[in-house]
Protein backbone atom coordinates (compact mmCIF):
# COMPACT_ATOMS: atom_id res chain seq x y z
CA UNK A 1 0.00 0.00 0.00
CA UNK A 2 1.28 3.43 -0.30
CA UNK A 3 2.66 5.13 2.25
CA UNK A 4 1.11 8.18 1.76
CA UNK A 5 -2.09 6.64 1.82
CA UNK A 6 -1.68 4.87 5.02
CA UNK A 7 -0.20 8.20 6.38
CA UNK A 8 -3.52 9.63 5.73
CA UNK A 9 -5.26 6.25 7.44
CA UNK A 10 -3.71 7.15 9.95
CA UNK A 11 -1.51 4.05 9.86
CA UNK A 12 2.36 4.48 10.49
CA UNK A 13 4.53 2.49 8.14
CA UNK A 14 6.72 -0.51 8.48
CA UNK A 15 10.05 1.09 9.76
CA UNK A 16 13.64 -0.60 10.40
CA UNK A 17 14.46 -0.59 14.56
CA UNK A 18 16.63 2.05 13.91
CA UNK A 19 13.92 4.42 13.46
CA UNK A 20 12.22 3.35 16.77
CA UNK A 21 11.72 5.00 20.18
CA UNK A 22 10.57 3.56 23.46
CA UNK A 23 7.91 6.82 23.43
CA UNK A 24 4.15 7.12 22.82
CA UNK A 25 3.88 8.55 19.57
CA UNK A 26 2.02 6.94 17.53
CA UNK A 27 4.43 7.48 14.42
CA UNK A 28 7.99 6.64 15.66
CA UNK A 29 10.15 7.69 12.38
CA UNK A 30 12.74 10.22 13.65
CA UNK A 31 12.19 13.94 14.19
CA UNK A 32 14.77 15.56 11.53
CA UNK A 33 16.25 18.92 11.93
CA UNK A 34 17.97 20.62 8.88
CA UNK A 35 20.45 23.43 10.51
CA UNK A 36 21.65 25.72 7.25
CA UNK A 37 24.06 28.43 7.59
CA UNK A 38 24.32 31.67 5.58
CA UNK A 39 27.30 32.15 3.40
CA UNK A 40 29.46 29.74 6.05
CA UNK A 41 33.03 29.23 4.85
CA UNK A 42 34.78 25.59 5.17
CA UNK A 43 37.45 27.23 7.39
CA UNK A 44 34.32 29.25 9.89
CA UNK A 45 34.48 26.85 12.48
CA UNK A 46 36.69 25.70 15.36
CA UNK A 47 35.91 22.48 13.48
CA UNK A 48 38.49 21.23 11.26
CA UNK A 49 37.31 20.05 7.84
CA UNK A 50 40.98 19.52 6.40
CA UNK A 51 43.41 17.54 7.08
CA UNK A 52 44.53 19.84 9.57
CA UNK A 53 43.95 22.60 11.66
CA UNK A 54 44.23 25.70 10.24
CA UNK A 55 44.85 29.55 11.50
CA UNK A 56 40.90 30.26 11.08
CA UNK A 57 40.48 26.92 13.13
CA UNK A 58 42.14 28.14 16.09
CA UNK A 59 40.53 32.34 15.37
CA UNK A 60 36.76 30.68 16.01
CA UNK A 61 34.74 29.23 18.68
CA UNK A 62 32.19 26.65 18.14
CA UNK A 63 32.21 23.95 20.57
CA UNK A 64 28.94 22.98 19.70
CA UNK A 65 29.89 22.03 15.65
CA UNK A 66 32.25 20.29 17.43
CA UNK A 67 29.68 18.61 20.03
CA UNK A 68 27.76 17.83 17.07
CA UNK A 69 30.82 16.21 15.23
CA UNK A 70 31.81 14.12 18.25
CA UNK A 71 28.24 12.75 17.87
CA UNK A 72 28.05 12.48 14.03
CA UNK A 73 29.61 11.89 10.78
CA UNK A 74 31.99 14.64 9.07
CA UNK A 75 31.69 15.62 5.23
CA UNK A 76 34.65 16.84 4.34
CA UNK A 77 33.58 17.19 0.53
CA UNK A 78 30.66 17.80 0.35
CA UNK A 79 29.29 20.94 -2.20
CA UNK A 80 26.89 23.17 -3.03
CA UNK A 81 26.33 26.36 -5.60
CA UNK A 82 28.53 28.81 -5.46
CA UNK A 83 25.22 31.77 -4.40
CA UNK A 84 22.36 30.93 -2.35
CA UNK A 85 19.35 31.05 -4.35
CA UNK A 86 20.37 27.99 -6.58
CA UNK A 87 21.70 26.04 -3.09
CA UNK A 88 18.60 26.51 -2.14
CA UNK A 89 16.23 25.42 -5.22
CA UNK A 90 18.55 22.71 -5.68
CA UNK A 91 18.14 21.47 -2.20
CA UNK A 92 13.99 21.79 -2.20
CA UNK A 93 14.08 20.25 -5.68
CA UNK A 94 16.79 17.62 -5.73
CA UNK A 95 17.37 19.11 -9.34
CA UNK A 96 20.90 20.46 -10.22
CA UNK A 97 20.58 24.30 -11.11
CA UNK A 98 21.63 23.57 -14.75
CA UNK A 99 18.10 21.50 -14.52
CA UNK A 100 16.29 24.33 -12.14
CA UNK A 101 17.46 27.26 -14.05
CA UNK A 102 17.77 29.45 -11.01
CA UNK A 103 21.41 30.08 -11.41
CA UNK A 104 21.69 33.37 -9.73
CA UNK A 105 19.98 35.20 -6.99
CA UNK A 106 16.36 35.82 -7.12
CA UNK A 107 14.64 38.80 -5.08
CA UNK A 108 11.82 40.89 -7.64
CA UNK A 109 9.66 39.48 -10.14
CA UNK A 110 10.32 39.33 -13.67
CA UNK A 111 14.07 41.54 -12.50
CA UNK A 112 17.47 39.53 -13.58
CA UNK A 113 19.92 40.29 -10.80
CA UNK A 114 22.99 39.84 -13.02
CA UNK A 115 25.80 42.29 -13.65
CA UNK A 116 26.46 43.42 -17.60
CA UNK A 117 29.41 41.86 -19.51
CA UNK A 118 30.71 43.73 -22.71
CA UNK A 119 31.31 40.42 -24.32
CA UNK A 120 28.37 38.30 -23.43
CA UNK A 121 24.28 38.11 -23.05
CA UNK A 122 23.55 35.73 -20.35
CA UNK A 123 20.54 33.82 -20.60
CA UNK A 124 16.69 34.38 -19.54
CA UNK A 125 17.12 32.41 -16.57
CA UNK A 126 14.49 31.38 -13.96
CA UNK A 127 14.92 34.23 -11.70
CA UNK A 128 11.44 33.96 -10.64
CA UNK A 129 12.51 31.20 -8.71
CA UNK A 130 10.64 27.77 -7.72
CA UNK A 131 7.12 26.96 -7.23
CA UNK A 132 5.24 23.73 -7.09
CA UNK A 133 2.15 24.83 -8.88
CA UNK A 134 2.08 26.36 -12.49
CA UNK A 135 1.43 29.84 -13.85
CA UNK A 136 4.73 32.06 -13.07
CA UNK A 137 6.63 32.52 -15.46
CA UNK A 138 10.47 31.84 -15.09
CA UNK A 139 10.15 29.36 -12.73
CA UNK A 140 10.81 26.14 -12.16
CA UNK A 141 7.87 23.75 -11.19
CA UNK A 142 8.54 20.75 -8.83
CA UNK A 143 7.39 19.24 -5.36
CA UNK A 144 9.55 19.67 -2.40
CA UNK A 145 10.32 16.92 -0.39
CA UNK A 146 9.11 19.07 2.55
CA UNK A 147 5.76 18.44 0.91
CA UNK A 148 6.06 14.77 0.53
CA UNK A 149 7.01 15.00 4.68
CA UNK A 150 3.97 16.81 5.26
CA UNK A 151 1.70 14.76 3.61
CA UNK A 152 3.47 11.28 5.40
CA UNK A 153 2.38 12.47 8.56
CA UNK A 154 5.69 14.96 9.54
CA UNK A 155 4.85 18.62 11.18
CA UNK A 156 6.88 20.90 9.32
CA UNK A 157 8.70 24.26 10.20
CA UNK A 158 10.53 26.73 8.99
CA UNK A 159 12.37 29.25 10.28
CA UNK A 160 14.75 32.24 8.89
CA UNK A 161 16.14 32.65 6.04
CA UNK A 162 14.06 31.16 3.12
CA UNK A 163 14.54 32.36 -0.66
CA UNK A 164 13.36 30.65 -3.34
CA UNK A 165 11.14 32.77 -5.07
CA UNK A 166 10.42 36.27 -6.14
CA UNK A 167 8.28 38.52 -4.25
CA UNK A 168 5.09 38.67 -5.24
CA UNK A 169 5.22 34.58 -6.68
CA UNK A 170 4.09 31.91 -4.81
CA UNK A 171 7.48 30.37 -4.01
CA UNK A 172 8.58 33.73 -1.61
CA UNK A 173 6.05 32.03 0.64
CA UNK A 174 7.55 28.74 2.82
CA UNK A 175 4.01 27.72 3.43
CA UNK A 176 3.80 27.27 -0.50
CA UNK A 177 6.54 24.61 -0.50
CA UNK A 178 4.85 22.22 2.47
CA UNK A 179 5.82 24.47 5.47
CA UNK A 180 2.61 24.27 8.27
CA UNK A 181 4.30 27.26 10.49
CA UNK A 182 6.56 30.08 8.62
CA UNK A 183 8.93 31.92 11.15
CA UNK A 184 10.28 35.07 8.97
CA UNK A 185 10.89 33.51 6.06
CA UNK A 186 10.47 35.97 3.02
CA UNK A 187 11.61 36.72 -0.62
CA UNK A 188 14.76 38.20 0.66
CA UNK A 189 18.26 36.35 0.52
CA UNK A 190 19.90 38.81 3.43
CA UNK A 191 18.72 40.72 6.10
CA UNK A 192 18.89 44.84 6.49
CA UNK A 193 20.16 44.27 10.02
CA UNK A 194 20.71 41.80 12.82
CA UNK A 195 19.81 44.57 15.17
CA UNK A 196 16.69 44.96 17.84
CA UNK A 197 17.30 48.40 18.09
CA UNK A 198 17.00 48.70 14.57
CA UNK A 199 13.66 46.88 14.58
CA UNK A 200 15.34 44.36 12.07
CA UNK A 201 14.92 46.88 9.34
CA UNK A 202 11.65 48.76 10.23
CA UNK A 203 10.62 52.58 11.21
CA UNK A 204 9.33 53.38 13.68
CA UNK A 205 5.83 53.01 12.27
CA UNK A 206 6.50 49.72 11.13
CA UNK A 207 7.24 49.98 8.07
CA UNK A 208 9.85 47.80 6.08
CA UNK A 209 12.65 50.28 5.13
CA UNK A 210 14.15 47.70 2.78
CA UNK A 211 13.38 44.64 0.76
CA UNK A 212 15.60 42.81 3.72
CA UNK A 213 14.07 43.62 6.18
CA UNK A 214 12.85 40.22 8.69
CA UNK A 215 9.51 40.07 8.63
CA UNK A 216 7.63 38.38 11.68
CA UNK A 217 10.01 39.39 14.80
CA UNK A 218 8.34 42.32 16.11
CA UNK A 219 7.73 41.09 19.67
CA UNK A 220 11.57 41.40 20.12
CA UNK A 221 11.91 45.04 18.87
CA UNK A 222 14.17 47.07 21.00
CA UNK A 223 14.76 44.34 23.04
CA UNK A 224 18.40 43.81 22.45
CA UNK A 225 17.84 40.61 21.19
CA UNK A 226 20.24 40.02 18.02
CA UNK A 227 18.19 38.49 15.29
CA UNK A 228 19.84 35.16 15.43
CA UNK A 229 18.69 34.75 19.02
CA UNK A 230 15.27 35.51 18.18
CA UNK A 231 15.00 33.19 15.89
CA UNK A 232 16.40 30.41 17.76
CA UNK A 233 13.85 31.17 20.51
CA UNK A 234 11.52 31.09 17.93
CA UNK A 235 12.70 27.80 17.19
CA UNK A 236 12.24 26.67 20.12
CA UNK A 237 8.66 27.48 21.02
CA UNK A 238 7.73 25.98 17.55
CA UNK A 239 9.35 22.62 19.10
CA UNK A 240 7.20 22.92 22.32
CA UNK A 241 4.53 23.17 20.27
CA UNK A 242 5.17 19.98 17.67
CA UNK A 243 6.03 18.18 20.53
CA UNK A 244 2.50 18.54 21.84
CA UNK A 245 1.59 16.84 18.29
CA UNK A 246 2.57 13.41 18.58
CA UNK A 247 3.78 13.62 14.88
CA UNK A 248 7.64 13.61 14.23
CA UNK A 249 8.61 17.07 12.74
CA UNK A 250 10.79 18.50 10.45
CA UNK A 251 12.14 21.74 11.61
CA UNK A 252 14.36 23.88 8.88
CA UNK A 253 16.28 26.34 11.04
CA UNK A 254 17.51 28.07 7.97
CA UNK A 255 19.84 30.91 9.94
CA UNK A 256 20.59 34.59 8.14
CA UNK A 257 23.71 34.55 9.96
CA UNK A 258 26.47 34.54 9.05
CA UNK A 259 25.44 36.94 5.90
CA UNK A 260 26.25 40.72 5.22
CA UNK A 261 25.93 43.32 7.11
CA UNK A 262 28.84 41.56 9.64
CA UNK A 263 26.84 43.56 12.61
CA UNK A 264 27.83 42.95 16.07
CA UNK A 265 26.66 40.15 18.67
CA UNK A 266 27.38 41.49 21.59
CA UNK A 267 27.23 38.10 23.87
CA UNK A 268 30.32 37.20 22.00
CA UNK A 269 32.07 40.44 20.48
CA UNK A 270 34.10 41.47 23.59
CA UNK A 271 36.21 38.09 23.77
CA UNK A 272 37.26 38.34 20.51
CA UNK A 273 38.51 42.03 20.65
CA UNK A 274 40.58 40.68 23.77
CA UNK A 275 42.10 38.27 21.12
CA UNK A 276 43.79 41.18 19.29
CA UNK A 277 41.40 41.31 16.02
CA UNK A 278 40.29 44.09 14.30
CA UNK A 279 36.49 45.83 14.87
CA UNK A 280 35.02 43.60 11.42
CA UNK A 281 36.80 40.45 12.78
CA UNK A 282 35.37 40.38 15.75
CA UNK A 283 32.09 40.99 14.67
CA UNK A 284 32.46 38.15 11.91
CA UNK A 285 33.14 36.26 14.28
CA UNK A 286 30.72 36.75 16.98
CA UNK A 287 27.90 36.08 14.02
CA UNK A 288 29.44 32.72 14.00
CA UNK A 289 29.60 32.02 17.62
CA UNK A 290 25.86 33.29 17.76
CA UNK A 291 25.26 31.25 15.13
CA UNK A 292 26.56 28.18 16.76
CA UNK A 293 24.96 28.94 20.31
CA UNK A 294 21.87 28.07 18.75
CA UNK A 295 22.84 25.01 17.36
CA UNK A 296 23.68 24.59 20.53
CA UNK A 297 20.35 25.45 22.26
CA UNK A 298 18.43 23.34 19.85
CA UNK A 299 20.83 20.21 21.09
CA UNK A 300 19.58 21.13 24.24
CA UNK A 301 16.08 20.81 23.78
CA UNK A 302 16.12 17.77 22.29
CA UNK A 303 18.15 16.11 25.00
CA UNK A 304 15.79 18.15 27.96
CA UNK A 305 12.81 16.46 26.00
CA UNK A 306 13.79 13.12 25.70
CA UNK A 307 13.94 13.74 21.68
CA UNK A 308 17.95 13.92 21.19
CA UNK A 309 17.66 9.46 20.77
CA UNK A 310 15.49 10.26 17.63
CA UNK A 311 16.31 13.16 15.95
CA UNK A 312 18.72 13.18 12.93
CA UNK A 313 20.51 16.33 12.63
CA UNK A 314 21.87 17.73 9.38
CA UNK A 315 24.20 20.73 9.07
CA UNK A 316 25.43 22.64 6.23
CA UNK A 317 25.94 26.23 4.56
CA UNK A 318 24.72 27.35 1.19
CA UNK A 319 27.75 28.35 -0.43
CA UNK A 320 31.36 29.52 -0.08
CA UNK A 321 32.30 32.04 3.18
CA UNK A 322 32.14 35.86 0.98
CA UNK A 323 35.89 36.26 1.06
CA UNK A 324 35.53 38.56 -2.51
CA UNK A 325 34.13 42.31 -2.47
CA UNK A 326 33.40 44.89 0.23
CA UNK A 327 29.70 43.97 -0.09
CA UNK A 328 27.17 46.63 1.44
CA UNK A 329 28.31 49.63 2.97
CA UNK A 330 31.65 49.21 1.36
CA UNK A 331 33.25 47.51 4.36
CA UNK A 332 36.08 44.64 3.63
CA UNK A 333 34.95 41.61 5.16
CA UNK A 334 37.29 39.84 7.40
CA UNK A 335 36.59 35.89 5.99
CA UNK A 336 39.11 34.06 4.11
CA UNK A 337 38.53 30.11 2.94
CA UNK A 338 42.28 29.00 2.83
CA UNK A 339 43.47 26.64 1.85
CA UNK A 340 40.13 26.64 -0.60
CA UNK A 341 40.90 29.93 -3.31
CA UNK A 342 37.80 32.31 -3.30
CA UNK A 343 35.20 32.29 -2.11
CA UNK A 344 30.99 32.98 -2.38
CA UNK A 345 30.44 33.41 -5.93
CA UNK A 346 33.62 31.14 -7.02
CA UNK A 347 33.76 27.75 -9.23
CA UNK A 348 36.93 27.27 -7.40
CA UNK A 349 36.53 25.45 -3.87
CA UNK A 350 36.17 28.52 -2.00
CA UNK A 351 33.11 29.04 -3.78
CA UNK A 352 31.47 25.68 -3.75
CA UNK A 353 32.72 23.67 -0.73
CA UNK A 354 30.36 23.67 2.40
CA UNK A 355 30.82 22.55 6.15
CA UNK A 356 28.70 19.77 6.71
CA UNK A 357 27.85 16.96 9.63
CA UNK A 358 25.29 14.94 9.91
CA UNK A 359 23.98 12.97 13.19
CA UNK A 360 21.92 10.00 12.99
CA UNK A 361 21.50 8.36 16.35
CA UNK A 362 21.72 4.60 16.21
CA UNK A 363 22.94 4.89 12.22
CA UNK A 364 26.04 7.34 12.37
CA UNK A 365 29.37 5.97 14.04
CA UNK A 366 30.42 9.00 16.32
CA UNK A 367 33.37 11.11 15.55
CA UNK A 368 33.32 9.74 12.00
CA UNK A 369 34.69 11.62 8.71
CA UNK A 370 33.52 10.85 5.52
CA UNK A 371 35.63 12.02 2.22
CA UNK A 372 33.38 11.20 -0.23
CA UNK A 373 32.12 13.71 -2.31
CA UNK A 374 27.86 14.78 -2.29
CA UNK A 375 25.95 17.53 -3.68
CA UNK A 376 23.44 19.70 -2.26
CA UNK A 377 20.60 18.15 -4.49
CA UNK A 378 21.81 14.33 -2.42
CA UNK A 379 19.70 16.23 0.57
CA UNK A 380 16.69 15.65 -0.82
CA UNK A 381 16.19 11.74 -1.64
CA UNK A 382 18.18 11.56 1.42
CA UNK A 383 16.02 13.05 3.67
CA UNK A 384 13.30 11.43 2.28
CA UNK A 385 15.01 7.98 2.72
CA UNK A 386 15.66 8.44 6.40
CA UNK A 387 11.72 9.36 7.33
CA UNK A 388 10.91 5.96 5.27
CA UNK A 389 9.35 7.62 2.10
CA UNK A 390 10.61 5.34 -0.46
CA UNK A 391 7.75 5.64 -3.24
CA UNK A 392 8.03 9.05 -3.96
CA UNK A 393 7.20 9.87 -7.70
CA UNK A 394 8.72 14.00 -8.21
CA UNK A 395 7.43 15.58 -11.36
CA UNK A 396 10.56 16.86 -11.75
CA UNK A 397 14.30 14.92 -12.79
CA UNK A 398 15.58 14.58 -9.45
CA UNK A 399 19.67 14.57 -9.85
CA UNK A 400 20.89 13.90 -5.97
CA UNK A 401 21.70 10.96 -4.98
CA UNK A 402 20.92 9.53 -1.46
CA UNK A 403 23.71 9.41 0.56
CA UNK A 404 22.47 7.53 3.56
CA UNK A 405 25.10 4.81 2.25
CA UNK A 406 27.40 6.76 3.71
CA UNK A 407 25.97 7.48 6.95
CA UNK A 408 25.81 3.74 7.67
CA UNK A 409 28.72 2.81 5.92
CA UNK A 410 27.52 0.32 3.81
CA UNK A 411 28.49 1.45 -0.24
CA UNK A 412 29.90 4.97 -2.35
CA UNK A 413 27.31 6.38 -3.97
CA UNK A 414 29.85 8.44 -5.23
CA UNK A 415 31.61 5.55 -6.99
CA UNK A 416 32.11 6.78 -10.89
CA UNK A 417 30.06 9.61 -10.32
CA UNK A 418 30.28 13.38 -11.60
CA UNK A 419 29.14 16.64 -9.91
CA UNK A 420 28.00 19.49 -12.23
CA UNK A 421 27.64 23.24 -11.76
CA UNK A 422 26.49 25.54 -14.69
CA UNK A 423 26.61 29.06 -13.41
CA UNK A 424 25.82 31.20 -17.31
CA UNK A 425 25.57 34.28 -15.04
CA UNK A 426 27.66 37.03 -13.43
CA UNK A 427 26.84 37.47 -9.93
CA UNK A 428 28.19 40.77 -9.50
CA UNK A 429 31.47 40.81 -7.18
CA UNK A 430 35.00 39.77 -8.74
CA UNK A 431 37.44 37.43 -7.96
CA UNK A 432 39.06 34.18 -9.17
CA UNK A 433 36.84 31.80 -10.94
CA UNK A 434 34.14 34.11 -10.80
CA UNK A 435 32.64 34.72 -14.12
CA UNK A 436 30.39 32.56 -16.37
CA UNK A 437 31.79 29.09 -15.82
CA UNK A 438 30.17 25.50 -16.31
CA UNK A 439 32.54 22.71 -14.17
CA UNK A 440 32.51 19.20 -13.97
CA UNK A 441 34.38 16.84 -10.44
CA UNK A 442 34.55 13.46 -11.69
CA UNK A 443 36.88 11.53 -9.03
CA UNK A 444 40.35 13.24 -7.86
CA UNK A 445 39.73 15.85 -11.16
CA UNK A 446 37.58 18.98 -11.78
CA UNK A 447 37.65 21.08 -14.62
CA UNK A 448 36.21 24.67 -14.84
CA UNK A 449 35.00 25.78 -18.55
CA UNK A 450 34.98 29.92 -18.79
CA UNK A 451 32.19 30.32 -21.54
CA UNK A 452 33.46 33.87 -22.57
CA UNK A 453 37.32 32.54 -23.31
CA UNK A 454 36.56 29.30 -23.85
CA UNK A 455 39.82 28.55 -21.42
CA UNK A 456 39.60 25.39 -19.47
CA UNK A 457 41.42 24.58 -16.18
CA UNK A 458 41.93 21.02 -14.89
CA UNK A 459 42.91 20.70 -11.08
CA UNK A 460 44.11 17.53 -9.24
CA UNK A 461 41.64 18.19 -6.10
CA UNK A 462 42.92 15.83 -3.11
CA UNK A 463 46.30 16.48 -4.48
CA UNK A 464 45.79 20.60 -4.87
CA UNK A 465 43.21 21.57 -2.52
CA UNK A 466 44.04 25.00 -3.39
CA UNK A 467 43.76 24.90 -7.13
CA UNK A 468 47.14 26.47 -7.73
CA UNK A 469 48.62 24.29 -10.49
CA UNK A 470 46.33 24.02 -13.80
CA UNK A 471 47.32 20.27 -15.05
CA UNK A 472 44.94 20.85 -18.57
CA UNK A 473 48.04 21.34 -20.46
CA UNK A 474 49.30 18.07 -19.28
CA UNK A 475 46.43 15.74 -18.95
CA UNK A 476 44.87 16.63 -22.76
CA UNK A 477 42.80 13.25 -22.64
CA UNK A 478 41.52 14.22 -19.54
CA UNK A 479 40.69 16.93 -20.05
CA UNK A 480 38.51 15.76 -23.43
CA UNK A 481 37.12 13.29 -21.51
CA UNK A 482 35.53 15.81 -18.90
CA UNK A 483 34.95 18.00 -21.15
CA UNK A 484 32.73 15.77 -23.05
CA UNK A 485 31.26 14.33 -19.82
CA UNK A 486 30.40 18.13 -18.63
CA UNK A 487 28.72 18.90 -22.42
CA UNK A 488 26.43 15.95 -22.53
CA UNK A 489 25.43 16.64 -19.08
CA UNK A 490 24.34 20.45 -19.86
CA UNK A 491 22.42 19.64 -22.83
CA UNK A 492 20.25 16.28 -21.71
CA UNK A 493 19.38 18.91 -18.18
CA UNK A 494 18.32 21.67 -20.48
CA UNK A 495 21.07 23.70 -19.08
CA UNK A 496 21.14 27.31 -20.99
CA UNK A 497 24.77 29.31 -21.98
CA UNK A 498 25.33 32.89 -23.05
CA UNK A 499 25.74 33.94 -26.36
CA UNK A 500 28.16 36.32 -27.75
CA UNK A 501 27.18 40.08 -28.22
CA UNK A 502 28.91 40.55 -31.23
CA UNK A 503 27.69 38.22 -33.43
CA UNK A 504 24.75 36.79 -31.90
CA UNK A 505 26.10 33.34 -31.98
CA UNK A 506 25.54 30.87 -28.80
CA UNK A 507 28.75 30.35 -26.61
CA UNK A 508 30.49 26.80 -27.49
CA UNK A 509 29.47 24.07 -25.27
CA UNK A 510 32.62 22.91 -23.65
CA UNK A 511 32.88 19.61 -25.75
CA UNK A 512 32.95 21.77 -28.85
CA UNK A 513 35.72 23.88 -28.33
């Protein structure tokens, strides 16, 4: 029988002991918890995702990454996009963003966000964003897998930073995408301020005074309370309440920290000033240690409620740490990814490599690392995989692959497998690798295709984390091999590619030059 249908009988399905829980709720799959940080570099964290520890290691404090490390599995390759808003579709979709379309940021409907090129005219991309109904266009339709959750019997919540749609189309909304409560999640992909006194971005009337402003907080205006606080409390009451449910939940605590403007937390900014860093630094880095307290607090519920036995836990950010530009307010920002070259925006690693743990009581060895590579788009099968939906039909082509394998150590889904990124847009800030690129990772190589030069660069990864020695020169057969690989890919997904200005003609896929 389908397992929707006995959802909605009321009937829990046939689950592995893994999933169970000496409690009274009628349907004992796990709770699951998706924590997502906010432009989060690899190298943010007291938590070292290298080989070894590194100077940015030792700058930042978060014990409670590394509480949730102790008690999990590691990623130490795992990707995403290089911006947020196609992280994000690719994640609600499990389609890669050459598939999706939404290869830059979305924020108003029917407005491209990309910077001009001289040389190039980038594609009509979906910068409407996602939706799961029809009728918008520029957008990509599909179901999220928070909807299939919702209708198998999960309570599902969201809270912070959403973006997947345009205002004023039906994706801006969480609620849209399977989401039953919606804790300031908006159109926006940033925030105007982190600040009570500020009223996150509103008058004194009221009234938004920009398109970032968080909606839904104003109980802790002039408080004091630093946005990422108020969410987490937020949080927090939401779980009192599913708890009260007797369903498991699904709670997306989808953090605007550690994103521009690098305001201060003052709970944390005094101790690093006392470490010798400058006024930014510090700041940065109290947004992480805020950011971290709550993942901190959340642990804490569960384990004060008895829920900490069941509850998977998965952590990751949305794209590289925003070590290029001044951004807003034309302040430097004081975040570098080293080893990983660039950062937010990048094809290189900087750009594209995320921090990422994932705890699975009774599946996950503690204090494990995993080196295998995943995807962002692996989330969703994945997810759906560990609450027991297994019959699934998406309307969509649904790239990620599950990577509960991992987690339980029983096969590579990676095995032979290629990652793709097809970013036919310019994002706006400058830096290395950032441009309009397509890239491929099959194995130890990746190669980056610029569309506008038609240059290609071919990098030894485990062997040159840093991407410092270009090997295309030397490995031609490799490189034609990728090359074609990459191509075939980003025509059978649909993918789209600029065209040149001058003559009108359609950029070379990278197979044909």
């Amino acid at each position: 029988m389908n397992k929707n249908l006995l959802a909605l009988l009321g009937i829990a399905p046939v689950l592995s002991p893994l999933h169970t829980l000496a409690n009274d709720r009628p349907d004992p799959r796990p709770n699951i918890i998706f924590f997502l940080v906010d432009d989060m570099g690899w190298q943010d964290t007291s938590l070292p995702f290298w080989t070894e520890k590194t100077m940015y290691n030792e700058r930042y404090e978060t014990p409670n990454m590394e509480r949730l490390a102790r008690q999990g599995m590691m990623f130490t390759q795992a990707y995403a996009s290089s911006i947020s808003s196609p992280t994000r579709c690719s994640l609600m979709t499990g389609a890669n963003a050459a598939r999706h379309r939404v290869t830059n940021w979305t924020l108003q409907k029917n407005k491209t966000t990309d910077a001009q090129s001289e040389v190039l005219q980038l594609p009509d991309w979906n910068y409407n964003g996602i939706a799961q109904v029809e009728g918008t266009n520029h957008t990509f339709v599909a179901k999220s897998f928070v909807q299939y959750l919702k209708d198998s019997g999960y309570h599902t919540i969201h809270c912070g930073k959403a973006h997947w749609g345009a205002i004023d189309t039906p994706g801006e909304n969480p609620c849209h995408f399977g989401f039953e409560t919606n804790i300031a999640g908006h159109a926006a992909g940033g925030l105007a301020t982190y600040l009570s006194e500020l009223n996150y971005g509103h008058d004194e009337k009221g009234n938004p005074t920009s398109l970032m402003s968080v909606p839904g907080l104003e109980k802790y205006w002039k408080t004091g309370t630093f946005v990422t606080e108020a969410l987490t409390q937020e949080a927090l009451k939401a779980l009192d309440k599913a708890k009260e449910y007797n369903q498991p939940f699904y709670l997306y605590m989808s953090h605007y920290a550690i994103h521009i403007p690098i305001d201060k937390d003052m709970r944390f900014y005094d101790k690093y000033k006392k470490k010798g860093m400058s006024d930014k630094e510090a700041a940065y880095a109290s947004l992480i240690e805020g950011m971290d307290k709550s993942l901190g607090d959340i642990m804490d519920w569960l384990e004060k409620n008895g829920e900490a036995d069941n509850t998977i836990i998965l952590f990751c950010g949305d794209n590289g740490g925003y070590a290029t530009g001044t951004g807003w307010r034309d302040e430097p920002l004081y975040t570098q990814n080293a080893p990983l070259n660039c950062g937010k925006g990048s094809a290189y690693e900087g750009g594209i490599r995320e921090p990422m743990i994932v705890s699975w009581p009774g599946v996950t060895q503690p204090n494990t690392r995993c080196d295998k590579y995943v995807i962002v788009e692996d989330y969703f099968p994945s997810i759906l995989e560990m609450a027991g939906i297994t019959d699934w039909k998406a309307p969509q082509t649904v790239d990620g692959v599950s990577f509960v394998p991992l987690l339980k150590q029983t096969g590579d889904p990676s095995e032979g497998r290629s990652l793709y990124w097809n970013c036919p847009n310019l994002w706006g800030e400058q830096g290395p690798g950032i441009g309009v690129t397509c890239t491929v990772r099959q194995g130890k190589w990746k190669l980056i295709y610029f569309y506008e030069t038609g240059k290609k660069e071919l990098y030894d990864i485990p062997a040159d984390i840093s991407e410092k020695h270009n090997l295309a020169e030397r490995y031609p057969d490799v490189v034609k091999s990728l090359s074609a690989n990459l191509g075939e890919f980003l025509r059978s997904s649909g993918a789209q590619r600029p065209s040149f200005k001058k003559t009108g003609k359609p950029c070379p896929w990278p197979d044909e030059i």
